[in-house]
PDB file of N, CA and C in Angstrom:
ATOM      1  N   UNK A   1      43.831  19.264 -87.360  1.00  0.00           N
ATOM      2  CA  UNK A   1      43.913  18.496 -86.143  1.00  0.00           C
ATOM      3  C   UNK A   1      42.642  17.657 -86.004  1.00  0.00           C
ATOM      4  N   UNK A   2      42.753  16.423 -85.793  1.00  0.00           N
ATOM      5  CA  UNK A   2      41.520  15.825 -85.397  1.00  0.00           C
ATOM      6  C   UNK A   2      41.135  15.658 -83.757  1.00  0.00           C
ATOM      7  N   UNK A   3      39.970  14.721 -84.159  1.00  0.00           N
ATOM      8  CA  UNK A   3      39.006  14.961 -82.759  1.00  0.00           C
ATOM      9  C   UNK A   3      40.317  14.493 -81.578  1.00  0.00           C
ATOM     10  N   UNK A   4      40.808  13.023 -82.082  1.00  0.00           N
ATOM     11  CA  UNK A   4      41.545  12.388 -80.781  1.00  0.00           C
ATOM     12  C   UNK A   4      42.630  13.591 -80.527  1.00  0.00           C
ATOM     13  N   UNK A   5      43.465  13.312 -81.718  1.00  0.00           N
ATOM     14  CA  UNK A   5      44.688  14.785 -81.285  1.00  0.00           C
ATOM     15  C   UNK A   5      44.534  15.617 -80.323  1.00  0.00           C
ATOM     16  N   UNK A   6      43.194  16.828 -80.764  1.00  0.00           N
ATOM     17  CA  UNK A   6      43.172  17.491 -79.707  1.00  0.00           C
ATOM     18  C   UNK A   6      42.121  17.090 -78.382  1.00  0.00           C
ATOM     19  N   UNK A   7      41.476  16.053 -78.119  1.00  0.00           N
ATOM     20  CA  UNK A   7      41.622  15.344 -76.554  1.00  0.00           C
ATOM     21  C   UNK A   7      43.039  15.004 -76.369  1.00  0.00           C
ATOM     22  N   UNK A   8      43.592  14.249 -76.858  1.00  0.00           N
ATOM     23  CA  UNK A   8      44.775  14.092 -76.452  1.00  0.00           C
ATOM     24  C   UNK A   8      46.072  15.274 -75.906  1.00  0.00           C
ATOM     25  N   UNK A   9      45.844  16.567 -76.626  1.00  0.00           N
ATOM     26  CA  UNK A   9      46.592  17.410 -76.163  1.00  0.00           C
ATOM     27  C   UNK A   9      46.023  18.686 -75.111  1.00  0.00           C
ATOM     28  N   UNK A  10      44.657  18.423 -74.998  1.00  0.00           N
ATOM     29  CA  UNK A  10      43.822  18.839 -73.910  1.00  0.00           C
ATOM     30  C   UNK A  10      43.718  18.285 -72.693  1.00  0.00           C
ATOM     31  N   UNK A  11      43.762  16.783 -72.544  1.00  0.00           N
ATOM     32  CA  UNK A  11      43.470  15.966 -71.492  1.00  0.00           C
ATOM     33  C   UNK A  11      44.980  16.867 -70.319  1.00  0.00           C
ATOM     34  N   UNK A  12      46.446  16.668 -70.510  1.00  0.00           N
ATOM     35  CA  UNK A  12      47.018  16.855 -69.892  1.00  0.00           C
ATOM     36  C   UNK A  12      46.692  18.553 -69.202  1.00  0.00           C
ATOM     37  N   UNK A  13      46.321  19.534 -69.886  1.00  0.00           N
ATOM     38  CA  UNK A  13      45.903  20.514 -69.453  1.00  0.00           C
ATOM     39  C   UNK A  13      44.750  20.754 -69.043  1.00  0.00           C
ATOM     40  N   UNK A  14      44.036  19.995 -68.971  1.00  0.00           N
ATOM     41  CA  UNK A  14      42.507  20.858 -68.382  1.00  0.00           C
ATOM     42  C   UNK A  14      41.883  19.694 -67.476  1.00  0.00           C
ATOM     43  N   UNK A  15      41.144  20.148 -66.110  1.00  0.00           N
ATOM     44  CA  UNK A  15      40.367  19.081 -65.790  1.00  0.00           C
ATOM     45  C   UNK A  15      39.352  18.377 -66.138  1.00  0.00           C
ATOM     46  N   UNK A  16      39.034  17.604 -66.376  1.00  0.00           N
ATOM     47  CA  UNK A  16      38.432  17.102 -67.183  1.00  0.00           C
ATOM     48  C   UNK A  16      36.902  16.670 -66.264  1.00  0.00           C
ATOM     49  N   UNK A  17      36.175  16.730 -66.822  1.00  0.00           N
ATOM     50  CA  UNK A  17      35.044  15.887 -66.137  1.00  0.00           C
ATOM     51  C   UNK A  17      34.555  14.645 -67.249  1.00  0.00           C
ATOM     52  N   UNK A  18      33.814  13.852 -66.542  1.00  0.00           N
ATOM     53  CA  UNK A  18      33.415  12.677 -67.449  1.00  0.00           C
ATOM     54  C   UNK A  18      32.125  13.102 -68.470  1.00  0.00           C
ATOM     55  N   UNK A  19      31.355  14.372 -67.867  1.00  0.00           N
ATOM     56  CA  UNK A  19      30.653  14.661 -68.837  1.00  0.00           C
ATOM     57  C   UNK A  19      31.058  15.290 -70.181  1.00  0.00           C
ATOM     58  N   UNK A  20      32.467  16.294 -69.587  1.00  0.00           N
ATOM     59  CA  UNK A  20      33.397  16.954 -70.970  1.00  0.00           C
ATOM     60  C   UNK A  20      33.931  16.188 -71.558  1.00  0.00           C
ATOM     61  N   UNK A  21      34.450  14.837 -71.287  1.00  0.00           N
ATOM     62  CA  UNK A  21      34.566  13.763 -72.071  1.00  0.00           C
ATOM     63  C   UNK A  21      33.828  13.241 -73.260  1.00  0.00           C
ATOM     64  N   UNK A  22      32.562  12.710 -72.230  1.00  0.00           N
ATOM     65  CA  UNK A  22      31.463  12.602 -73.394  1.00  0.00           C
ATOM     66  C   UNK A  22      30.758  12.886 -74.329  1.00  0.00           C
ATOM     67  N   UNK A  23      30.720  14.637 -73.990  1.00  0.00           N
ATOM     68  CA  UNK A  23      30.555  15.337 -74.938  1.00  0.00           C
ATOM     69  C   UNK A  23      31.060  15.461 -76.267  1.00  0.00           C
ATOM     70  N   UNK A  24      32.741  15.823 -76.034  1.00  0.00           N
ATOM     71  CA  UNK A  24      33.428  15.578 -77.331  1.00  0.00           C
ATOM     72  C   UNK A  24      33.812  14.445 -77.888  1.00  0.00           C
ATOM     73  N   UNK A  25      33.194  12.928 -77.197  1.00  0.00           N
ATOM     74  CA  UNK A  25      33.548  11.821 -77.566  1.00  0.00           C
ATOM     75  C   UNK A  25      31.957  12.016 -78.784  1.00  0.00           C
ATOM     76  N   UNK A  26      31.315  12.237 -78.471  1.00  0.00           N
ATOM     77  CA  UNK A  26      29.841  12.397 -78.931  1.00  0.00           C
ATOM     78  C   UNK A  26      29.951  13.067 -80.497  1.00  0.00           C
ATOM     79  N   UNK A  27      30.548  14.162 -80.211  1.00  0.00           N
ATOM     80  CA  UNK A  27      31.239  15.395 -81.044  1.00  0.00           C
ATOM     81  C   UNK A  27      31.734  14.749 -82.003  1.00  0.00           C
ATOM     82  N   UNK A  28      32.713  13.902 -81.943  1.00  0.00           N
ATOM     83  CA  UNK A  28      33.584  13.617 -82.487  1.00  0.00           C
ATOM     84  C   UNK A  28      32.693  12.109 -83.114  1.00  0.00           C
ATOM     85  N   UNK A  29      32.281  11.689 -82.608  1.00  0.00           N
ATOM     86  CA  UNK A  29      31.475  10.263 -83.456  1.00  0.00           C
ATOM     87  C   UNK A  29      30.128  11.111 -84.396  1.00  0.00           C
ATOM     88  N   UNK A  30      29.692  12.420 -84.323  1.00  0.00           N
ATOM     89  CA  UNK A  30      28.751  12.921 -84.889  1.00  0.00           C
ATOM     90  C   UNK A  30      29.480  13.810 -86.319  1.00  0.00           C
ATOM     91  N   UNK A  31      30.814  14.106 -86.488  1.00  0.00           N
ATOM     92  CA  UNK A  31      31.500  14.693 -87.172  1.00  0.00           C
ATOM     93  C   UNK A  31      32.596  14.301 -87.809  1.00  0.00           C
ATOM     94  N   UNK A  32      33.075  13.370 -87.215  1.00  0.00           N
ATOM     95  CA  UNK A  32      34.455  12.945 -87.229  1.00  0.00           C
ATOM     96  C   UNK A  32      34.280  11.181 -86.972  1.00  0.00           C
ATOM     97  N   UNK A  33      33.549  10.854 -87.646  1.00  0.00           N
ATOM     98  CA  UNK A  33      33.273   8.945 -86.950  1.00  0.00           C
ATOM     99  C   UNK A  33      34.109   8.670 -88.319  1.00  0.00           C
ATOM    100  N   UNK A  34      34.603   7.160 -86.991  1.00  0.00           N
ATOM    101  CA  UNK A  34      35.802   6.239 -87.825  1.00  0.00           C
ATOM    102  C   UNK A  34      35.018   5.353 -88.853  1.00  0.00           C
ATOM    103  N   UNK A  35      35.740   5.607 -90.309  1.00  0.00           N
ATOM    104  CA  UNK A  35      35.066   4.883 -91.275  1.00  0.00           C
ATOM    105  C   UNK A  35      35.766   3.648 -91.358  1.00  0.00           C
ATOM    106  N   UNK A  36      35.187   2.551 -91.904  1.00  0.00           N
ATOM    107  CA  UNK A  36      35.746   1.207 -91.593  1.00  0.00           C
ATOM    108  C   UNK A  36      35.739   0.787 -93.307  1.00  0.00           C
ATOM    109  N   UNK A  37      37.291   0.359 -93.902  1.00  0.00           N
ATOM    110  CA  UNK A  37      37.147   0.196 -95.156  1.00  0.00           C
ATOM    111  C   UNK A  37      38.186  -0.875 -95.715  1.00  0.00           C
ATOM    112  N   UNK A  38      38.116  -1.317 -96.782  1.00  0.00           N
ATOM    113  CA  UNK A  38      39.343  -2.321 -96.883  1.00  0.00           C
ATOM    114  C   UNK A  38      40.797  -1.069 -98.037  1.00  0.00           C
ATOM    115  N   UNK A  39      41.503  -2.589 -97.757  1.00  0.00           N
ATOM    116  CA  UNK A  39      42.658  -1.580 -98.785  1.00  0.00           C
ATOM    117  C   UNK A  39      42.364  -0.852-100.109  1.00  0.00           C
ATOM    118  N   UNK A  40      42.033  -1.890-100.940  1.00  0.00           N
ATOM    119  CA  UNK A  40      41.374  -1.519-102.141  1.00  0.00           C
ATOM    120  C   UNK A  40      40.876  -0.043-101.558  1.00  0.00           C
ATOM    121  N   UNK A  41      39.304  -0.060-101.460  1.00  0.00           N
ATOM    122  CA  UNK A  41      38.829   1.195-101.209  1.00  0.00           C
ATOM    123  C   UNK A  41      39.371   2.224-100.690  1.00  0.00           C
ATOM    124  N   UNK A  42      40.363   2.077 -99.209  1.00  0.00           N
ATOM    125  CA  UNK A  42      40.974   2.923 -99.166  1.00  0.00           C
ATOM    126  C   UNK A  42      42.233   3.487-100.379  1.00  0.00           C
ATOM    127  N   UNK A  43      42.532   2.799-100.887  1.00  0.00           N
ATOM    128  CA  UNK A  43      43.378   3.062-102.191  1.00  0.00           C
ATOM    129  C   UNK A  43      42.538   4.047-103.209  1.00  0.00           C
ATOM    130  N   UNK A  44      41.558   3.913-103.381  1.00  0.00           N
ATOM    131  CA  UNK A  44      40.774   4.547-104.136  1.00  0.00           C
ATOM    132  C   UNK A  44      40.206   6.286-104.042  1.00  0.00           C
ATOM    133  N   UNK A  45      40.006   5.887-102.578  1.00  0.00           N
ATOM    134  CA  UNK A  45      39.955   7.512-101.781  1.00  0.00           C
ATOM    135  C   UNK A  45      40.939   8.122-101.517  1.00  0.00           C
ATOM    136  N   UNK A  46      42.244   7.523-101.317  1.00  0.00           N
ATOM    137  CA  UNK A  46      43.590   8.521-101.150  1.00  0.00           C
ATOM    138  C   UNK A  46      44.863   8.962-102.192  1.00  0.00           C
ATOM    139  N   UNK A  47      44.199   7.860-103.597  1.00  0.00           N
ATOM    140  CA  UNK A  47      45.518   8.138-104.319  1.00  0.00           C
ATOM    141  C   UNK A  47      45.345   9.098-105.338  1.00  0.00           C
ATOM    142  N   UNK A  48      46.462   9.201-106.190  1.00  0.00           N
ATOM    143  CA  UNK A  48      46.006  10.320-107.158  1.00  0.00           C
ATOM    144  C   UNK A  48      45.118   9.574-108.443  1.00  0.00           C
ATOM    145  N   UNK A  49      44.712   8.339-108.491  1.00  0.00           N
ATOM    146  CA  UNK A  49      43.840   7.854-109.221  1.00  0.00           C
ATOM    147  C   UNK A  49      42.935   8.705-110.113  1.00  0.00           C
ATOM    148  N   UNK A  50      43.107   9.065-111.458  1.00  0.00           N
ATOM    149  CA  UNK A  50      42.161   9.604-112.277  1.00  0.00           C
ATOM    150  C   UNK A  50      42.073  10.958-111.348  1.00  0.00           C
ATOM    151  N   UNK A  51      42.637  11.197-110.858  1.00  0.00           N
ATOM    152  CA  UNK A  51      42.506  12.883-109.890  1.00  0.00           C
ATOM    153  C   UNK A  51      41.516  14.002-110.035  1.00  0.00           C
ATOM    154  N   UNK A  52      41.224  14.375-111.830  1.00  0.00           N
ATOM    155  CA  UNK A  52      40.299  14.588-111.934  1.00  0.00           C
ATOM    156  C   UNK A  52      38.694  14.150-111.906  1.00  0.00           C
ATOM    157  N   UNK A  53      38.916  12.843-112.326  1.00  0.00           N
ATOM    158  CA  UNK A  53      37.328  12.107-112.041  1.00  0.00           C
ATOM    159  C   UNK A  53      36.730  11.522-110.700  1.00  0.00           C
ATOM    160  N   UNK A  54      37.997  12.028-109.862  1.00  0.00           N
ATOM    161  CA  UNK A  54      37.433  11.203-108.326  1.00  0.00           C
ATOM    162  C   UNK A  54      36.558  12.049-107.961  1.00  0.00           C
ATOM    163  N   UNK A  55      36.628  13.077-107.789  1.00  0.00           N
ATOM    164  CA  UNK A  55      35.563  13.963-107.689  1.00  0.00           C
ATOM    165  C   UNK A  55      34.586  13.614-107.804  1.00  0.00           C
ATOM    166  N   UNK A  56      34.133  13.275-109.283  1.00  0.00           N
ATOM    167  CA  UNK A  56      32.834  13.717-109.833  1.00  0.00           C
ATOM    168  C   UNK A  56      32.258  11.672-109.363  1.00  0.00           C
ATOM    169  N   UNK A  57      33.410  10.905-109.321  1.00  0.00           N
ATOM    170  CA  UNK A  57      33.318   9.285-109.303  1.00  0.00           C
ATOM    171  C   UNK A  57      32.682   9.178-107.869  1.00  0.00           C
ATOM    172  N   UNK A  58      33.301   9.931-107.091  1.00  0.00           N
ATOM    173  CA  UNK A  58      32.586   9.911-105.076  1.00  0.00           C
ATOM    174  C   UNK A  58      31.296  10.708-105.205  1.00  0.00           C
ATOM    175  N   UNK A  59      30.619  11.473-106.119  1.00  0.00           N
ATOM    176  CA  UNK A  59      29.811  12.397-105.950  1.00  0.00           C
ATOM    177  C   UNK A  59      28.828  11.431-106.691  1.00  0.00           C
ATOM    178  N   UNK A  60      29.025  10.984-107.453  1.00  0.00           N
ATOM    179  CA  UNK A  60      28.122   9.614-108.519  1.00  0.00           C
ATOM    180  C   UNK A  60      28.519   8.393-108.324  1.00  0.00           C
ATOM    181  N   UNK A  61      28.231   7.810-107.254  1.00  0.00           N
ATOM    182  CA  UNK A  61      28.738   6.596-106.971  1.00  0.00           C
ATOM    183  C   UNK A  61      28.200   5.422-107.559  1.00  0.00           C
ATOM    184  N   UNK A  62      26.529   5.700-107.814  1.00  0.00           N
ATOM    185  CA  UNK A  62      25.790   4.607-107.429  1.00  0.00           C
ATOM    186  C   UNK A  62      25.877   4.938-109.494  1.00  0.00           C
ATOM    187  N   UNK A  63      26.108   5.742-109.784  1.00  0.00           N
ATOM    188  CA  UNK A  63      25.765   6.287-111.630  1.00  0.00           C
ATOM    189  C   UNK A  63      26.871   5.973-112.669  1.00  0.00           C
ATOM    190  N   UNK A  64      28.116   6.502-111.756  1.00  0.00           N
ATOM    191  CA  UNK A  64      29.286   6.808-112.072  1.00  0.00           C
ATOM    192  C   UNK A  64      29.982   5.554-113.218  1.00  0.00           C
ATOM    193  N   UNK A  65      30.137   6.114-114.716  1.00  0.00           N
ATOM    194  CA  UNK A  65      31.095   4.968-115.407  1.00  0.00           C
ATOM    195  C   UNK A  65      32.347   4.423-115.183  1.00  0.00           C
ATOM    196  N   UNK A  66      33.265   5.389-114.308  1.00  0.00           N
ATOM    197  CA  UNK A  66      34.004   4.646-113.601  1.00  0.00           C
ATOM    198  C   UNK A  66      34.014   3.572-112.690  1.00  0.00           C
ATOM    199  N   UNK A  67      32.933   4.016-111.920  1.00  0.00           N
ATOM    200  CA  UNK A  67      33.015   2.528-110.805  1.00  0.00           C
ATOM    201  C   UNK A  67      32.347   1.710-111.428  1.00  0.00           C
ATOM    202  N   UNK A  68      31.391   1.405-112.576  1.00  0.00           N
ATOM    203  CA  UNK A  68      30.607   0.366-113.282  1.00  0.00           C
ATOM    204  C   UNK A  68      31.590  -0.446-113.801  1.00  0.00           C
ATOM    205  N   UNK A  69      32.645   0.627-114.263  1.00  0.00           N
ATOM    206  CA  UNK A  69      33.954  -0.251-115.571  1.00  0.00           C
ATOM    207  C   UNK A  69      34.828  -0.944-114.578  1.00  0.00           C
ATOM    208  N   UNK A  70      35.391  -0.009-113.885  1.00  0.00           N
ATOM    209  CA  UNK A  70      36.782  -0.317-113.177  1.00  0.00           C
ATOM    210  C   UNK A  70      36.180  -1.536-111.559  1.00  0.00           C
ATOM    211  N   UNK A  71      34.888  -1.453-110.948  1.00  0.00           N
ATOM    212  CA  UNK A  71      35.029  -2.011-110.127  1.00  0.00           C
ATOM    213  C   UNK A  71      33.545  -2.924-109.808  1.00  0.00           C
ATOM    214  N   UNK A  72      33.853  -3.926-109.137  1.00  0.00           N
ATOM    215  CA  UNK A  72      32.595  -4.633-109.132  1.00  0.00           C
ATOM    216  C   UNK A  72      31.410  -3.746-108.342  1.00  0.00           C
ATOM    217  N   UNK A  73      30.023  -4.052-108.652  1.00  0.00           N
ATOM    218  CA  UNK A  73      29.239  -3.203-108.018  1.00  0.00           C
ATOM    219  C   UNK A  73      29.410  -3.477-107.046  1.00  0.00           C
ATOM    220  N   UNK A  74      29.719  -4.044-106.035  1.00  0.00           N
ATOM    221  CA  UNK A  74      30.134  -4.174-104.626  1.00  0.00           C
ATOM    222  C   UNK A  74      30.795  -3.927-104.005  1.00  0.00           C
ATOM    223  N   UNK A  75      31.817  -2.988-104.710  1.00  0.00           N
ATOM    224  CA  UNK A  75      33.234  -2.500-104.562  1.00  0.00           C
ATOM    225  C   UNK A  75      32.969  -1.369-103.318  1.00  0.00           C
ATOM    226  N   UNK A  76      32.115  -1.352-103.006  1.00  0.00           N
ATOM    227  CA  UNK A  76      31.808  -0.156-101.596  1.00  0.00           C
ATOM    228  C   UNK A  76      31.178  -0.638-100.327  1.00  0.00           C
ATOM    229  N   UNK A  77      30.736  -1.974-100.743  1.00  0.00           N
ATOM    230  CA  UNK A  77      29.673  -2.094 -99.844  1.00  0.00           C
ATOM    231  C   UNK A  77      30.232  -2.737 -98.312  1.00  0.00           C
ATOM    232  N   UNK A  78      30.254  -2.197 -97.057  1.00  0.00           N
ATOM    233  CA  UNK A  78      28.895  -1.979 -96.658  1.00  0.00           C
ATOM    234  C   UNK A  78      28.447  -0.656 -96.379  1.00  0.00           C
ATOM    235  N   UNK A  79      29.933   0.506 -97.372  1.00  0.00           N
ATOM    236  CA  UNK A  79      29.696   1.946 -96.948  1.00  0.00           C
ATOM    237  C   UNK A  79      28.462   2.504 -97.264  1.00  0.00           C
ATOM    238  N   UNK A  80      28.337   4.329 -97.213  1.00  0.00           N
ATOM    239  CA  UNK A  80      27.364   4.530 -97.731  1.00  0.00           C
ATOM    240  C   UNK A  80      27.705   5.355 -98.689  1.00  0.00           C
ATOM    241  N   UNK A  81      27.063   6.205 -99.381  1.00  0.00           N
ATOM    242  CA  UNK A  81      27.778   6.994-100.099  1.00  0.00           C
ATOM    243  C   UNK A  81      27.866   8.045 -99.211  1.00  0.00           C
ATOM    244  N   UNK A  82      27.485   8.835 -98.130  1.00  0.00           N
ATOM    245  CA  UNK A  82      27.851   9.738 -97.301  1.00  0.00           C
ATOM    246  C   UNK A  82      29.133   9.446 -97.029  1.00  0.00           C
ATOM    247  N   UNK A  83      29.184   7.865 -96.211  1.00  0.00           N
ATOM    248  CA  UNK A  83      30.462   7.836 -95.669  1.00  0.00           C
ATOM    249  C   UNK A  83      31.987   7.412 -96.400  1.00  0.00           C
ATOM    250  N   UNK A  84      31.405   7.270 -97.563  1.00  0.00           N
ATOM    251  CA  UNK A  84      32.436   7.010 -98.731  1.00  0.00           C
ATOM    252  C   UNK A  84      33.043   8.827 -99.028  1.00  0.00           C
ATOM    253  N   UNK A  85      32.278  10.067 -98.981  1.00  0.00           N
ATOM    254  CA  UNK A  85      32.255  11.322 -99.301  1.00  0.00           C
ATOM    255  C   UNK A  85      33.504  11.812 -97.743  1.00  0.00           C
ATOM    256  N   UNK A  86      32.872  11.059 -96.924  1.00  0.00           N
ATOM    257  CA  UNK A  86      33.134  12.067 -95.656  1.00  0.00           C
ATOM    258  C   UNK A  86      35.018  11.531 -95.358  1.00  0.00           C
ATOM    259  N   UNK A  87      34.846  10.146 -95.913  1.00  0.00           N
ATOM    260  CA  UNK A  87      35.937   9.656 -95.640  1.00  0.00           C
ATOM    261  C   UNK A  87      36.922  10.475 -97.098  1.00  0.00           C
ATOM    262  N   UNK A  88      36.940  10.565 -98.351  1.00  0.00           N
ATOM    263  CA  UNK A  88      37.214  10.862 -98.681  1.00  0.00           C
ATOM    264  C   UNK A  88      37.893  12.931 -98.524  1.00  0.00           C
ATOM    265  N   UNK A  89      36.780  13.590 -98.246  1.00  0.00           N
ATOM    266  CA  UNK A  89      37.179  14.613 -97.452  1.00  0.00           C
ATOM    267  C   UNK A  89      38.289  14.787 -96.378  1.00  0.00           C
ATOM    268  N   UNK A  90      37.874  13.386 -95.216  1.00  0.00           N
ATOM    269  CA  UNK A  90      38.732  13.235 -94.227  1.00  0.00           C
ATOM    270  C   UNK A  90      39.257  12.037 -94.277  1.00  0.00           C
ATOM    271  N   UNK A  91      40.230  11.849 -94.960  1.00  0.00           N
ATOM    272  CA  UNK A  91      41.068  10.503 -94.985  1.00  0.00           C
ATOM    273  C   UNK A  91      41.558  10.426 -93.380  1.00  0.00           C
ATOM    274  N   UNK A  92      41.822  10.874 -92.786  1.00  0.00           N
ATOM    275  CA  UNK A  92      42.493  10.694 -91.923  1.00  0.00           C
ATOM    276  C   UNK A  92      41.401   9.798 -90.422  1.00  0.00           C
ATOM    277  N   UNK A  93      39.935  10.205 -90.864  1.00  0.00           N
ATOM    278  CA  UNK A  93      38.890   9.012 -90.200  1.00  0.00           C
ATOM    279  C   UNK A  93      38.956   8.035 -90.727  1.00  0.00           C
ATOM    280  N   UNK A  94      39.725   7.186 -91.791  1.00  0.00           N
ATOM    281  CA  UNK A  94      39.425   5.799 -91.933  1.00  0.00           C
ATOM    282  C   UNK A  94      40.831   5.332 -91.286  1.00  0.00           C
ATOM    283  N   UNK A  95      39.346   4.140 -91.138  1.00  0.00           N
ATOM    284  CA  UNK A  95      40.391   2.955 -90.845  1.00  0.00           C
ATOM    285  C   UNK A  95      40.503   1.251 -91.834  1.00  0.00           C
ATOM    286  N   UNK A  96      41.610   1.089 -91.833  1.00  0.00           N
ATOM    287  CA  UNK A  96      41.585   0.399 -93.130  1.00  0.00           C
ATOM    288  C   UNK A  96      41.546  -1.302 -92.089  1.00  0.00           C
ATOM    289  N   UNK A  97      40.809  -2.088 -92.674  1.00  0.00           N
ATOM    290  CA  UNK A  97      40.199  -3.416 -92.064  1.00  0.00           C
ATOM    291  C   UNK A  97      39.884  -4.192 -93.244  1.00  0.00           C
ATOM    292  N   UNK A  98      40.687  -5.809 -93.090  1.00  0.00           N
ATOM    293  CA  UNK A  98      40.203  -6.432 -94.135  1.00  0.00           C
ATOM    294  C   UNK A  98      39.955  -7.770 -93.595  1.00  0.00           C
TER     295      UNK A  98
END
């Protein structure tokens, strides 16, 4: 379940104050922040692409012979490699923007 989901299925049950709001809005941008990526990249983090080497390809980004061969060195940028990792973990924080 993610952050919005469960505000969303909390809000109708509980009173809410604007500080319990903020809190898990806080929460949720400190754990759970929306990654901003294009198709390509998102293609890269969700498919079964080389399945075994994505792994080791998100963990060696900046090293990695895959992304040297297969993609321009710019092929990430303006992510970071954290948020290239985190999004990959949690596909479900990106958002795809081109």
């Amino acid at each position: 379940m993610t952050f919005d989901e469960a505000l969303d299925e909390l809000e109708p049950r509980t009173i809410w104050s604007s500080e319990m709001r903020d809190l898990l809005e806080q929460l949720r941008e400190t754990y759970a922040p929306t990654i901003e990526m294009t198709k390509n990249q998102y293609w890269f983090i969700t498919s079964e692409y080389e399945k075994e080497s994505v792994v080791e390809a998100v963990a060696n980004l900046t090293v990695d012979d895959i992304i040297k061969e297969k993609f321009h060195s710019n092929f990430w940028k303006p992510l970071s490699e954290k948020q290239v990792v985190q999004a990959w973990l949690h596909p479900e924080t990106i958002k795809v923007v081109d």
